[in-house]
Protein backbone atom coordinates (compact mmCIF):
# COMPACT_ATOMS: atom_id res chain seq x y z
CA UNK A 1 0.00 0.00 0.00
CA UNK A 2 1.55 3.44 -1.33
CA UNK A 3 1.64 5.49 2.02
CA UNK A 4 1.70 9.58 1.72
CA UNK A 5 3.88 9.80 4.97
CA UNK A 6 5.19 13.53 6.10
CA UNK A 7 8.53 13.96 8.02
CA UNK A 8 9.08 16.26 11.07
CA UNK A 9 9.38 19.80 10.74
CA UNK A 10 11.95 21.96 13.04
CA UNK A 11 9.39 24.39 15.12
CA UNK A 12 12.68 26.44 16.02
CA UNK A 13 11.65 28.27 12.35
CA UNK A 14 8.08 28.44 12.34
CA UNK A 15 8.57 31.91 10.07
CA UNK A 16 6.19 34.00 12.97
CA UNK A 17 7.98 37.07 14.59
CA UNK A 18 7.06 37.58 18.53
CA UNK A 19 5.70 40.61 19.82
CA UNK A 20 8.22 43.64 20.15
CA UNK A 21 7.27 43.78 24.21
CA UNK A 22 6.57 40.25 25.03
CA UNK A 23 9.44 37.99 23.34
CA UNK A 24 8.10 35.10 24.13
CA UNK A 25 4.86 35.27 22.52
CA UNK A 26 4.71 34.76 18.80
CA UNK A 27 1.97 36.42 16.95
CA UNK A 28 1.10 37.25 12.94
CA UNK A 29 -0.47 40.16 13.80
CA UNK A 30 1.57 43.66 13.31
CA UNK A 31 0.99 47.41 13.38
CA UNK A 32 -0.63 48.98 10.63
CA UNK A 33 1.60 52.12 11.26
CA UNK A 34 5.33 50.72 12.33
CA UNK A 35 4.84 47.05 11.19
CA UNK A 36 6.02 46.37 14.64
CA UNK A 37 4.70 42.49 15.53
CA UNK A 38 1.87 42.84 18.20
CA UNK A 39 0.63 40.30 20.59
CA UNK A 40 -3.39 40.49 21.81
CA UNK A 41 -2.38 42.22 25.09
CA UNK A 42 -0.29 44.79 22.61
CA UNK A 43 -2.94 45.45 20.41
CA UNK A 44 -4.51 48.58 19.95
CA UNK A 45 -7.63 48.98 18.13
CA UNK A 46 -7.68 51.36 15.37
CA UNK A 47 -9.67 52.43 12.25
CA UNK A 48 -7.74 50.18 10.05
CA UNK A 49 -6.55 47.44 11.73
CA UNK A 50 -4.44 47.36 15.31
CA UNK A 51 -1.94 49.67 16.51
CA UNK A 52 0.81 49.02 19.14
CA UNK A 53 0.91 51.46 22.15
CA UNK A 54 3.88 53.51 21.21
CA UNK A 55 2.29 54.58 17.72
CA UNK A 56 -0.98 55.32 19.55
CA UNK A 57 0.54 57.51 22.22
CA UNK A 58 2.46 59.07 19.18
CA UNK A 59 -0.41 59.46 17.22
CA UNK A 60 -3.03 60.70 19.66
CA UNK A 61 -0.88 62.17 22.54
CA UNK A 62 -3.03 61.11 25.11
CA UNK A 63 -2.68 57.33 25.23
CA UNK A 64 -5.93 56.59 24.28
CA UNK A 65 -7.28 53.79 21.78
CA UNK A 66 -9.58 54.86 18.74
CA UNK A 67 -12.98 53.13 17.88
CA UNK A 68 -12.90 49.10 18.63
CA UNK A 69 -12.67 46.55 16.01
CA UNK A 70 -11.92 42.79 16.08
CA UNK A 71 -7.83 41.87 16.57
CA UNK A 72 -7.07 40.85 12.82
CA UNK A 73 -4.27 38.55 11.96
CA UNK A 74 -1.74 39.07 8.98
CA UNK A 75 -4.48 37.38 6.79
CA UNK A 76 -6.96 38.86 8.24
CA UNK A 77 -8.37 36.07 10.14
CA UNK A 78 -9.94 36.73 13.64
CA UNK A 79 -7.52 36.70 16.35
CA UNK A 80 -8.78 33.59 18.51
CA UNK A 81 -8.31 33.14 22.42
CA UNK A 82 -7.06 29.39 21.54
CA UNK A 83 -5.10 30.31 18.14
CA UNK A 84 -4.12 26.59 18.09
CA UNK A 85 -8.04 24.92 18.52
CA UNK A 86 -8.40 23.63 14.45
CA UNK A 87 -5.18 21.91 14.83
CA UNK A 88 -5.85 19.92 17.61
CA UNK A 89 -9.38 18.90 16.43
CA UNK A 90 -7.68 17.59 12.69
CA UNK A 91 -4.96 15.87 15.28
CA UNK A 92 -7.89 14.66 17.45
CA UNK A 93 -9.78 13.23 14.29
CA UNK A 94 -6.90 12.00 12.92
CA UNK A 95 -6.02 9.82 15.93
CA UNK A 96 -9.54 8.67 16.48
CA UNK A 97 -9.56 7.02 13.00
CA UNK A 98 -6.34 5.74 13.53
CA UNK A 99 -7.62 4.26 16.53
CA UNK A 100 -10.94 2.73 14.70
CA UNK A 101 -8.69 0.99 11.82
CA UNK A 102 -6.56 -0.91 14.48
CA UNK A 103 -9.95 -2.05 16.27
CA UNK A 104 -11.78 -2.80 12.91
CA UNK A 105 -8.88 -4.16 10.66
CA UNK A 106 -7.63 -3.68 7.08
CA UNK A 107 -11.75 -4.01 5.56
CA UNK A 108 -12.37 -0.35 6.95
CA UNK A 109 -9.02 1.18 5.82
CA UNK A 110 -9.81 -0.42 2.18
CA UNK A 111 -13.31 0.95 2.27
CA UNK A 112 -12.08 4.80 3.09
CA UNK A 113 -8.22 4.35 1.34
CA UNK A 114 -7.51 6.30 -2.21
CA UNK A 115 -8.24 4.29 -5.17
CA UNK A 116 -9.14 4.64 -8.35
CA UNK A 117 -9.74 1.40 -9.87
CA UNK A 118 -9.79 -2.09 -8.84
CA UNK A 119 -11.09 -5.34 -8.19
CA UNK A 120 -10.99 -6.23 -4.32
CA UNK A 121 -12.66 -10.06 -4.20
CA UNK A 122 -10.09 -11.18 -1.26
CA UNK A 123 -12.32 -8.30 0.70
CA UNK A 124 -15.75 -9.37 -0.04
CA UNK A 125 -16.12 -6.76 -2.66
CA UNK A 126 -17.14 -8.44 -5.54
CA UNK A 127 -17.25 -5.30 -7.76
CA UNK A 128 -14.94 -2.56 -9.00
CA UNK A 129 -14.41 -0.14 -6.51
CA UNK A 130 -12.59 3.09 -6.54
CA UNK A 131 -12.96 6.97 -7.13
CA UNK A 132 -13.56 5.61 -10.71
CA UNK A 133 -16.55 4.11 -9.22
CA UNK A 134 -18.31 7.13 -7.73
CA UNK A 135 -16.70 6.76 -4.69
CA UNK A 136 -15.29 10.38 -4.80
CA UNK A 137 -15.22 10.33 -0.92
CA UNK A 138 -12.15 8.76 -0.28
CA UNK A 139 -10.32 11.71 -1.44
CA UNK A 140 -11.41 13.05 1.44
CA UNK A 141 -11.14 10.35 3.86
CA UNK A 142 -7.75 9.39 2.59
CA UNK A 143 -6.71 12.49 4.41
CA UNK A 144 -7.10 11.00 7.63
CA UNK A 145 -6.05 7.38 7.14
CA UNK A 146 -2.87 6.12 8.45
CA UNK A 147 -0.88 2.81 7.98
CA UNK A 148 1.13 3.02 10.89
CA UNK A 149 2.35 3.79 13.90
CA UNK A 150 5.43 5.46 12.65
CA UNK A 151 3.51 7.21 9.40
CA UNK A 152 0.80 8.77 11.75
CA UNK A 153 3.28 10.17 14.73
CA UNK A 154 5.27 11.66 11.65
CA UNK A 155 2.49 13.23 9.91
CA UNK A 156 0.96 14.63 13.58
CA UNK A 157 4.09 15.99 14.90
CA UNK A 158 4.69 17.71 10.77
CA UNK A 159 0.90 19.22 11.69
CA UNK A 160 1.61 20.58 15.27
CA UNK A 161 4.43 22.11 14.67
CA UNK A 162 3.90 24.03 11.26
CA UNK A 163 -0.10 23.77 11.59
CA UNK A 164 0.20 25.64 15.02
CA UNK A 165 1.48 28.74 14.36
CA UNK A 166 0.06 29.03 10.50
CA UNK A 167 -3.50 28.78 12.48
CA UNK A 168 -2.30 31.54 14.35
CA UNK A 169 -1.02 33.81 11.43
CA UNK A 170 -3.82 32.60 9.26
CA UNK A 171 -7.30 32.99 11.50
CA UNK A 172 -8.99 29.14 12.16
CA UNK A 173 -11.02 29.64 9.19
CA UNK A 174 -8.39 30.54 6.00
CA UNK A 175 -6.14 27.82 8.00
CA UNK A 176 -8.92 25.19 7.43
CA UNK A 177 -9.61 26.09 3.97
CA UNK A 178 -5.54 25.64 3.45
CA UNK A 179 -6.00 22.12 5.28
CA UNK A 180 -8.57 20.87 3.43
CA UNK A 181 -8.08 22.11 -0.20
CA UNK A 182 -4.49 21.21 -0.41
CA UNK A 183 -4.93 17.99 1.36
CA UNK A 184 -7.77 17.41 -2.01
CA UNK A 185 -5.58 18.36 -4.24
CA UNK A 186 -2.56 16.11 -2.95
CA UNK A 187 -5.27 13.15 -3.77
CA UNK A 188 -6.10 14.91 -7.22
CA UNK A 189 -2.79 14.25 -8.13
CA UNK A 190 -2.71 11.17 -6.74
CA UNK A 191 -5.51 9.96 -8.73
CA UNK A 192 -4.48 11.52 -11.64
CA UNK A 193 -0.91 10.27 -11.67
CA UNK A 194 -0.81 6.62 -9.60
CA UNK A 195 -1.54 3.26 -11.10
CA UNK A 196 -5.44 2.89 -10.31
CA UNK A 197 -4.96 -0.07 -8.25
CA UNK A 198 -2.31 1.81 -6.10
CA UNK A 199 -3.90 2.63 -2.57
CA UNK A 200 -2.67 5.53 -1.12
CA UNK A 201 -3.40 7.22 2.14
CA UNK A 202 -2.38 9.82 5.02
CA UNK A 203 -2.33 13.38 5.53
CA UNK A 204 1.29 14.41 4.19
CA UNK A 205 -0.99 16.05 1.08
CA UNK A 206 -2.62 18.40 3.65
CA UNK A 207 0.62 19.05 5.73
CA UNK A 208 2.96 19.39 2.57
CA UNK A 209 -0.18 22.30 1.98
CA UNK A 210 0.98 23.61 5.10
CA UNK A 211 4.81 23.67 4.47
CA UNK A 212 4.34 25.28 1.11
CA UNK A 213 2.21 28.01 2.81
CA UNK A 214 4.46 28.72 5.53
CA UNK A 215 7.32 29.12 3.12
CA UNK A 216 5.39 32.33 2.00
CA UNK A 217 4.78 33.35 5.23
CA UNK A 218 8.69 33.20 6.03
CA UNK A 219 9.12 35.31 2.57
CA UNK A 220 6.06 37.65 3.31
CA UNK A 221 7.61 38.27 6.98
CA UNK A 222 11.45 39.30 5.57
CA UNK A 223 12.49 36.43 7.44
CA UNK A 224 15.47 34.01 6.48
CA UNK A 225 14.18 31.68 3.93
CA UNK A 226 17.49 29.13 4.12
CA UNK A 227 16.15 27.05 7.21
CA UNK A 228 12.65 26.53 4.83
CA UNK A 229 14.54 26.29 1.85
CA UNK A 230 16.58 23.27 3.60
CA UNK A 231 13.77 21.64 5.56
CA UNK A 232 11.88 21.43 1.83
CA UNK A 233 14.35 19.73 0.34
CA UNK A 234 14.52 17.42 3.00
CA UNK A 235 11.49 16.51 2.46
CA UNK A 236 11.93 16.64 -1.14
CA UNK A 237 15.06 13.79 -0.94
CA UNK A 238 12.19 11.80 0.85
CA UNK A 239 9.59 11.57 -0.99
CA UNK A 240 11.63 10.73 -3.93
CA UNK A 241 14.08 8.67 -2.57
CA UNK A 242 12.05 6.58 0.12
CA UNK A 243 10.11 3.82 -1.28
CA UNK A 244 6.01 3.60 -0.21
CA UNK A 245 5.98 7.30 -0.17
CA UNK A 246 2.76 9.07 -2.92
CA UNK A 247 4.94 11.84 -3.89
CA UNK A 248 2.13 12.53 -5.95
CA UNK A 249 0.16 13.70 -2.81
CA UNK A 250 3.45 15.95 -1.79
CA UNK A 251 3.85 17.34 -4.60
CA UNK A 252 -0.01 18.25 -5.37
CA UNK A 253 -0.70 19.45 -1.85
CA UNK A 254 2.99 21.72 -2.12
CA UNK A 255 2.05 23.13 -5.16
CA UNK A 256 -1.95 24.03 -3.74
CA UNK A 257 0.01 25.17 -0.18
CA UNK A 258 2.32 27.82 -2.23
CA UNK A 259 -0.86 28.61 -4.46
CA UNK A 260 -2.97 29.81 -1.52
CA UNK A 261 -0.29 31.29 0.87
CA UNK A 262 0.44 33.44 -1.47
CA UNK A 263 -3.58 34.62 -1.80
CA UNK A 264 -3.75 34.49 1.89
CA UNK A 265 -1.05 36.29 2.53
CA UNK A 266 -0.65 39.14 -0.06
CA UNK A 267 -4.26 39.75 -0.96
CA UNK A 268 -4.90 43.76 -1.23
CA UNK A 269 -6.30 44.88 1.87
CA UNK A 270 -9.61 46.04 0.62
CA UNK A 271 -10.47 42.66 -1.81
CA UNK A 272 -8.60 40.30 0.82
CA UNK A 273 -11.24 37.73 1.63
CA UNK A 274 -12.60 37.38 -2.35
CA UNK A 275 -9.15 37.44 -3.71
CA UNK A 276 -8.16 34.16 -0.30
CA UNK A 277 -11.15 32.72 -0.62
CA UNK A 278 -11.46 32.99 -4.38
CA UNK A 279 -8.27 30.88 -4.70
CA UNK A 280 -9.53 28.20 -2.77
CA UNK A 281 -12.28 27.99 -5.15
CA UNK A 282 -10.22 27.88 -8.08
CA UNK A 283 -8.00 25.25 -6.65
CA UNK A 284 -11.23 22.88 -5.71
CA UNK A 285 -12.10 23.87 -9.88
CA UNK A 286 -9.11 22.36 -10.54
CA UNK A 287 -9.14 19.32 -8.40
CA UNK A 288 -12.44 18.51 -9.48
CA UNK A 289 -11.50 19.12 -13.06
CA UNK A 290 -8.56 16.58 -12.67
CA UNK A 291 -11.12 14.38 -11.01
CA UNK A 292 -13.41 14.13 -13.77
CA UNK A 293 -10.82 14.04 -16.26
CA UNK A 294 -8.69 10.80 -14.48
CA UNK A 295 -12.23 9.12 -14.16
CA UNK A 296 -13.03 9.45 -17.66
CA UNK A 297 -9.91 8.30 -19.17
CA UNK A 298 -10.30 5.02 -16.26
CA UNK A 299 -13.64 4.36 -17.24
């Protein structure tokens, strides 16, 4: 079975500055007058965005914060009390079905695994099965299949540590969008690309969507890009040079992760959410496109 496993990322460059007053607190939120990295304690609340304290005593003279508005991350997301809470749900569901394949056995892992075409009579299923088939779901529930022990501790570490702080630079609901679509479009690929009697499975599509985006991020931010730059092709030496490993789900959910960083992260100010959210539409066009496509040539 062709396993899309991640590797562990270094969370000593997670690409987010830290507040100019509080250095240990790491925030993607920054001051819409000095670009000075702000923490929620440090924000401000201005007419456009946040401001830190110095530029508001600077700017008003008396100390005093202008109308109220909702913190805003560097994407424009809403600044959440728990800036880490999507993560550790996708960890949490990720882990439960891990846990329900080892109780069940391989039958429910074969039922939910990518495939596009095949015969599985040793299973009980006496009819062609796959994506091929209509069963478009399981490029979706791929995403949270695991084959191991070793592939699933890999891939959850990968998410915690780069998933973490993009949630918190991105806003929970951009950061799920970036989850899910590039995690779709590592299976597009997959699809597209794989023998049709290949399974594949795991959620290295969806966290290689998460590297690629935080690559931007490091770029957006001015920060050094070599640590990324190494760590991807790390990664890259992997996937190509490790047997079992779909680097057609890396390479797919890279490509989507770049794709929609860069939307997320340099949309104009005043067009930000269509131009982010826009993107993610155009990648699901595409995945679907490359869906219908692969299943027409199969069948």
């Amino acid at each position: 079975m062709d396993q899309a496993s991640g590797s562990r990322q270094d969370d000593a460059h997670s690409g987010l500055p830290v507040c100019y007053r509080h250095p240990d607190r790491e925030t993607g939120v920054r001051c819409t007058r000095c670009d000075r990295p702000i923490c929620p304690e440090c924000m401000v609340s201005a007419s456009v965005g946040f401001q830190c304290p110095v530029c508001v005593r600077e700017g008003s003279g008396t100390g005093h914060a202008p109308s109220a508005s909702q913190p805003r991350t560097i994407a424009g997301g809403a600044v959440a009390a728990d800036p880490h809470l999507v993560t550790k749900i996708l960890i949490g569901l990720n882990l439960a079905v891990f846990l329900v394949q080892q109780a069940v056995g391989g039958s429910f892992t074969d039922r939910f695994d990518l495939i596009g075409r095949a015969f599985m009579p040793a299973l009980g299923f006496g009819e062609l099965q796959g994506v091929a088939e209509g069963q478009w779901y399981r490029m979706l529930t791929a995403m949270f299949l695991h084959g191991s022990y070793i592939h699933i501790l890999s891939n959850m570490l990968s998410l915690w540590w780069i998933g973490g702080p993009l949630e918190g630079a991105l806003g929970r609901a951009r950061y799920l969008a970036l989850y899910m679509v590039s995690g779709l479009a590592g299976s597009a690929l997959t699809y597209l690309l794989a023998a049709p009697n290949q399974a594949s499975l795991g959620a290295s599509g969806a966290v290689f969507g998460l590297f690629g985006a935080l690559a931007v991020l490091v770029r957006r931010q001015r920060y050094d890009m070599r640590p990324v730059i190494a760590l991807l092709v790390i990664n890259l030496v992997i996937t190509f040079g490790w047997s079992g490993v779909s680097w057609q789900a890396h390479v797919g959910g890279l490509v989507a992760g770049l794709v929609i960083g860069a939307a997320m992260v340099y949309a104009p100010r005043e067009r930000r959410a269509l131009v982010q959210f826009g993107t993610c539409a155009l990648m699901l066009g595409v995945v679907l496109v490359v869906t219908l496509l692969r299943t027409a040539q199969l069948t």
